[in-house]
Protein backbone atom coordinates (compact mmCIF):
# COMPACT_ATOMS: atom_id res chain seq x y z
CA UNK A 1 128.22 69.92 130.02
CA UNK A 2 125.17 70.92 127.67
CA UNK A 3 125.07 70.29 124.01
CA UNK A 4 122.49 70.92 121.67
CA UNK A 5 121.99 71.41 117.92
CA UNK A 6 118.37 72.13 116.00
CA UNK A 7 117.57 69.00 113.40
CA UNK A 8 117.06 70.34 110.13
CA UNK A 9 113.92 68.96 107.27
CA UNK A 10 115.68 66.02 106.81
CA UNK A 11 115.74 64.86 109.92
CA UNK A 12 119.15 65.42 109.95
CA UNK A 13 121.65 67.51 112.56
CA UNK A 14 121.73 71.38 111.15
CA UNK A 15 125.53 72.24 109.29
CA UNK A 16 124.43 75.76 108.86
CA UNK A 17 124.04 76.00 112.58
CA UNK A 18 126.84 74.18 114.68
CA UNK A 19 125.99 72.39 117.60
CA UNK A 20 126.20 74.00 120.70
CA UNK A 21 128.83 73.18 123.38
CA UNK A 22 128.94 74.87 126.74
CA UNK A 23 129.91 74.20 130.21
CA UNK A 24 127.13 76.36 132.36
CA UNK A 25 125.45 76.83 135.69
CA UNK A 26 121.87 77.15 135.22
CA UNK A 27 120.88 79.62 137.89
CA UNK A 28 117.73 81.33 138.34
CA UNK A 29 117.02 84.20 136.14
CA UNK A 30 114.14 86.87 137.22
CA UNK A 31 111.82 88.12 134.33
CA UNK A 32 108.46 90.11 134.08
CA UNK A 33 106.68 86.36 135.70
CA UNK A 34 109.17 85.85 138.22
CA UNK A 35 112.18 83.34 137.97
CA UNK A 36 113.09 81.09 135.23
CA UNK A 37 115.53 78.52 135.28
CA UNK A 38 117.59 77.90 131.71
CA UNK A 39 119.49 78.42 128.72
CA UNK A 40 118.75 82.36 127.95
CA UNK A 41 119.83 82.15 123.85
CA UNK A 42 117.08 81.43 121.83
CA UNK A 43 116.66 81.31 117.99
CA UNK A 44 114.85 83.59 116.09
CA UNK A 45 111.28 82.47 115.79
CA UNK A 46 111.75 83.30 111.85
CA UNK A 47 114.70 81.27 111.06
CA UNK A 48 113.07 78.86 112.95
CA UNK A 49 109.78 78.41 111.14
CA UNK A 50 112.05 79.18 107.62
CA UNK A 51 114.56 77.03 108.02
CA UNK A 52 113.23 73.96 110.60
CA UNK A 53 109.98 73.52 110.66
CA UNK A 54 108.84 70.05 108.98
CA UNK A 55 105.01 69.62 109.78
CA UNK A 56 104.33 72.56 112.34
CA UNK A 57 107.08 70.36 114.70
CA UNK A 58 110.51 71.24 114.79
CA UNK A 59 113.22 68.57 116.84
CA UNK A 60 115.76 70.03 118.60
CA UNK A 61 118.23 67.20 120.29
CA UNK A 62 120.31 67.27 123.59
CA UNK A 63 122.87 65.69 125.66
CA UNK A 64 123.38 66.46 129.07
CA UNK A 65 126.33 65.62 130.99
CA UNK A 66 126.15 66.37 134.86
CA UNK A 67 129.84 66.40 136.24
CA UNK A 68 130.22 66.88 139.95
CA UNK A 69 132.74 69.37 141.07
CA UNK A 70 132.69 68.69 144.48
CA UNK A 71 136.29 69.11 145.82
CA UNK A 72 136.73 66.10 148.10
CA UNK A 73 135.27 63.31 146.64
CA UNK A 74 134.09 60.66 149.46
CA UNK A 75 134.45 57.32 148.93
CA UNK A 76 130.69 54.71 148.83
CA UNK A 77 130.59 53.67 152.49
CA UNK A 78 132.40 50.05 152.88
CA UNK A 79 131.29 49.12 156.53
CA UNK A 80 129.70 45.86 155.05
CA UNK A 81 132.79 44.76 153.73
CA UNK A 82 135.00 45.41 156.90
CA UNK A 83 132.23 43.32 159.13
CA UNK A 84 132.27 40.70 156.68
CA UNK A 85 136.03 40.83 156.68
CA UNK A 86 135.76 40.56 160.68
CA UNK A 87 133.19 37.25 160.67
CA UNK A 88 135.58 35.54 158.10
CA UNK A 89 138.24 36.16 160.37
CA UNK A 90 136.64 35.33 163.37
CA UNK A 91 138.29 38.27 165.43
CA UNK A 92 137.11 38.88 168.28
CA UNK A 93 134.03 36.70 168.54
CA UNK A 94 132.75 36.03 172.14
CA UNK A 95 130.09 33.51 171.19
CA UNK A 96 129.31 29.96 168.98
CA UNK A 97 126.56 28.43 167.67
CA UNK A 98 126.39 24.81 166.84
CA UNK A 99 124.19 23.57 163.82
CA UNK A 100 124.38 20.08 163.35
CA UNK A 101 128.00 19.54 163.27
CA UNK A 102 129.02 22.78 162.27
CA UNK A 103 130.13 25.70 164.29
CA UNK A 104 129.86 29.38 163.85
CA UNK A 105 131.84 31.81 165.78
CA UNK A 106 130.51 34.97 165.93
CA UNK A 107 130.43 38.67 168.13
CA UNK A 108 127.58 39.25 170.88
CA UNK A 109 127.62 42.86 169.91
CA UNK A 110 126.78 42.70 165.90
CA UNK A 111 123.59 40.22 166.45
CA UNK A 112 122.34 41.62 168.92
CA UNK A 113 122.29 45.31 167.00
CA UNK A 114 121.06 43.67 164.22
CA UNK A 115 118.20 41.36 165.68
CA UNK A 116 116.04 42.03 168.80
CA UNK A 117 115.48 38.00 169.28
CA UNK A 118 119.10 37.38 169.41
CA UNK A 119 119.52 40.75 171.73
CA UNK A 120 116.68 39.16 174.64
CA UNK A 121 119.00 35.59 174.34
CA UNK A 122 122.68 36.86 174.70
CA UNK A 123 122.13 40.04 176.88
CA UNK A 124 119.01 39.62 178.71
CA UNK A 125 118.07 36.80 181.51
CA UNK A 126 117.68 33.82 178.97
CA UNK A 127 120.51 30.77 179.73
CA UNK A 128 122.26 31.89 176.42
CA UNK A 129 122.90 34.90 177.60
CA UNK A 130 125.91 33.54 180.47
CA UNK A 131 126.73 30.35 177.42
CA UNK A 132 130.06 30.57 175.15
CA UNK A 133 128.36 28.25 173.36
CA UNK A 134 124.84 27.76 171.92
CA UNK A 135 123.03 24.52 169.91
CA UNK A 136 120.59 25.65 167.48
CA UNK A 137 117.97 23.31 166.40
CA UNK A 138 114.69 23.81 163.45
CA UNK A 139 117.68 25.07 161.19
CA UNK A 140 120.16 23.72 158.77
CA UNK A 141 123.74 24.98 158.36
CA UNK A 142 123.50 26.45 155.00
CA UNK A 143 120.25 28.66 155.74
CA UNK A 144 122.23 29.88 159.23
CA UNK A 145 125.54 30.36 157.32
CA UNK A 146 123.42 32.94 154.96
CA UNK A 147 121.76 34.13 157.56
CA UNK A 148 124.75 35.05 159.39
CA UNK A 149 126.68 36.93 156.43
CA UNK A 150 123.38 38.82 156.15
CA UNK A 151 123.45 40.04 159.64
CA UNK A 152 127.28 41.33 159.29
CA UNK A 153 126.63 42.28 155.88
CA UNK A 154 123.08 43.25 154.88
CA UNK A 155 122.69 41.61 151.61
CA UNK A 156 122.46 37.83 150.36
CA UNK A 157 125.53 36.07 148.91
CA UNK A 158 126.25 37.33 145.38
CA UNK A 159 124.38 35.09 142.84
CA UNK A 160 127.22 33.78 141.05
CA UNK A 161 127.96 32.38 144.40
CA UNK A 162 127.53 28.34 144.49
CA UNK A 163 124.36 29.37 147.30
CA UNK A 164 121.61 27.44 146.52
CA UNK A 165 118.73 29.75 145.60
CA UNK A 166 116.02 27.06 145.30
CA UNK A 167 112.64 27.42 146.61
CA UNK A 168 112.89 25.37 149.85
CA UNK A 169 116.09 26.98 150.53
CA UNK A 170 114.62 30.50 150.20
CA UNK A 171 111.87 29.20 152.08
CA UNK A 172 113.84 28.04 155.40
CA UNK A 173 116.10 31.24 155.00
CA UNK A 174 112.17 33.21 155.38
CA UNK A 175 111.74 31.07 158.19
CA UNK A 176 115.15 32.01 160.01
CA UNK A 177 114.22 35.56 158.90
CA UNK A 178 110.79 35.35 160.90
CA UNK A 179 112.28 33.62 163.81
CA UNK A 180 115.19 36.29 165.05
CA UNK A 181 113.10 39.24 163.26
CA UNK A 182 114.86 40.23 160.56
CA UNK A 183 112.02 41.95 158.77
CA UNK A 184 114.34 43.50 155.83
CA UNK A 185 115.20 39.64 155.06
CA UNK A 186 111.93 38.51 155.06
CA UNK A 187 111.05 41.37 152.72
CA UNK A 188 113.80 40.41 150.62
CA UNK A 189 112.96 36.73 150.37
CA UNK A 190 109.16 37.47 149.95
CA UNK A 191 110.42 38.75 146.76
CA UNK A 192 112.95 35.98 146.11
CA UNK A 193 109.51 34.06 146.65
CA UNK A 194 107.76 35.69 143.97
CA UNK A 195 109.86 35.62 141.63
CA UNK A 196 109.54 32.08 141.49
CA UNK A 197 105.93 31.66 142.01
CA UNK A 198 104.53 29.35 138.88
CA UNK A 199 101.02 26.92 138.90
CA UNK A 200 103.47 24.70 140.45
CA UNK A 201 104.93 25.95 143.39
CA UNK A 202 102.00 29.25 143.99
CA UNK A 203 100.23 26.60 146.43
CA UNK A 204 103.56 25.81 148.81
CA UNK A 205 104.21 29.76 148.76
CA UNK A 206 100.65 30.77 149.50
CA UNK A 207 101.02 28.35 152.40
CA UNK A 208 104.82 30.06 153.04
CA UNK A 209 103.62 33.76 153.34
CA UNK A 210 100.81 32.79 155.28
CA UNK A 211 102.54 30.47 158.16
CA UNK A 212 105.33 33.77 158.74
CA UNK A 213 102.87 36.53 158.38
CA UNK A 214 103.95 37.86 154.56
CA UNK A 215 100.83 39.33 153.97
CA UNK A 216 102.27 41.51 150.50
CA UNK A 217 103.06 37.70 149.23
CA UNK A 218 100.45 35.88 150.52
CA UNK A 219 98.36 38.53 148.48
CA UNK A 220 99.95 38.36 144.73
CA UNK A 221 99.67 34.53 145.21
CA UNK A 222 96.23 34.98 145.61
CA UNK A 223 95.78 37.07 142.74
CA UNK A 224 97.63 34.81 140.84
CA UNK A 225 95.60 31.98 141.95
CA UNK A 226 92.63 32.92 141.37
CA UNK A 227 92.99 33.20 137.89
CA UNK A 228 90.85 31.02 136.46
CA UNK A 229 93.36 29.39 134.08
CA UNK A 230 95.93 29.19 136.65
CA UNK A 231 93.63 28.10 139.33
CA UNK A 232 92.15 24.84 137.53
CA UNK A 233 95.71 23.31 137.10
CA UNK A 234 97.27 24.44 140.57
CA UNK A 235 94.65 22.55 142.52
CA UNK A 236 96.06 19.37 141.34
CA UNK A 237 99.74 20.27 142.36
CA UNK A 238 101.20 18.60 145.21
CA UNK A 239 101.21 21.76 147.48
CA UNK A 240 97.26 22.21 147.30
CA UNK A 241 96.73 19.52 149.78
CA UNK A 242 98.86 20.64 152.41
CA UNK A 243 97.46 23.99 151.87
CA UNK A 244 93.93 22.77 152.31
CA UNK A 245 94.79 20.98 155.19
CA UNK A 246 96.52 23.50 156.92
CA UNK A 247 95.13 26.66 155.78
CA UNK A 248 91.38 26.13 155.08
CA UNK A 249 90.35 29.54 155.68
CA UNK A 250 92.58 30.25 152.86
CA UNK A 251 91.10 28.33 150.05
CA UNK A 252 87.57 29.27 151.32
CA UNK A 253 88.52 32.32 150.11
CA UNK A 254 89.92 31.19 146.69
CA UNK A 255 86.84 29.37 146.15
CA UNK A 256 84.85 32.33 146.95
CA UNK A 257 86.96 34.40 144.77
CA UNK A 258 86.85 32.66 141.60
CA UNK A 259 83.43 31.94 142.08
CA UNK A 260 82.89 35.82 142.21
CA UNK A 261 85.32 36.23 139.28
């Protein structure tokens, strides 16, 4: 649907001219320079400069409404919710992993797509491969219980979910995401990361991206603190230290940039 009407002195919608209402396929229209694409009824240059013109400008408003005709509409694809459907259920699952005193059931099959770690354990000549049963260590039950919906599912839990989205959470979950190669997760809490970087926490993140290879992350914390502001206070936070300690190569390089700044 196209609709369009010319805006008169005032600023105002033209009376003398009704708006124009049309359903139309805009198709391509040869002329003396080839093909056009467009509406082919034009005003009068005359009774446009007599009647419209305010400052050598003349307005000319439109709404556009694309409808789509297409004669079987399909339905947004809903595999996500039929695999998360199938881990809350538990169908099927031929495997469990035990986290501290929790245990997940869960299908061979789906990690194993989903993550080439968990495909060399439970299909290739590791133990876990020939074990109903499998203790995880190095991970809590909340950041596997995310992890897990985000292998059936491919997205986090909702955020008006009770999930706690603090930094050391998001942190472990980057961990698990490094650790059975979930790069898309990573990604995702990389930004999770950033969004939360402040003089506070930049040092423990800088120290984050660099220990599981974020290099996009480890970057903007960088250029965040090297600013000379930021970086005067955020060497006296408590993540500097272990950042030091661990990572000295890094703040060579943040000394050498805001030197250089």
């Amino acid at each position: 649907m196209f609709e369009a009407f010319v805006m008169c002195r005032d600023g105002k919608p033209s009376t003398s001219r009704p708006a124009v209402r049309v359903l139309e396929t805009f198709e391509s229209m040869r002329n003396d320079c080839g093909h056009s694409w467009g509406w082919s009824q034009f005003l009068k240059r005359t009774t446009l400069e007599k009647n419209y013109l305010t400052d050598r400008h003349v307005t000319f408003l439109c709404a556009i409404m694309v409808i789509d005709d297409s004669p079987i509409p399909v339905p947004p694809s809903d595999i996500r919710t039929h695999l998360g459907h199938m881990l809350d259920l538990a169908e099927g699952t031929d495997v469990s992993f035990i986290v501290d005193d929790e245990t997940f059931p869960a299908h061979r099959a789906v990690l194993a797509a989903r993550s080439p770690v968990f495909r060399a354990e439970l299909f290739g000549s590791m133990a876990e491969a020939t074990m109903p049963s499998i203790t995880l260590h190095d991970i809590t039950p909340a950041t596997f219980r995310v992890m897990l919906r985000f292998i059936y599912t491919d997205e986090l839990p909702a955020e008006d979910k009770p999930t706690d989205s603090s930094t050391e959470m998001i942190e472990n979950l980057l961990a698990a995401a490094d650790r059975y190669a979930l790069d898309r997760l990573k990604i995702i809490c990389a930004q999770k990361l950033w969004d939360k970087v402040s003089i506070d926490t930049v040092a423990t993140i800088l120290a984050c991206a660099e220990t599981y290879s974020c290099y996009e992350l480890k970057n903007k914390c960088i250029d965040f603190f090297v600013l000379e502001e930021n970086f005067r206070e955020a060497i006296f936070t408590d993540g500097y230290v272990p950042l030091a300690l661990k990572f000295p190569s890094i703040v060579a390089e943040l000394k050498k940039r805001v030197r250089g700044a």
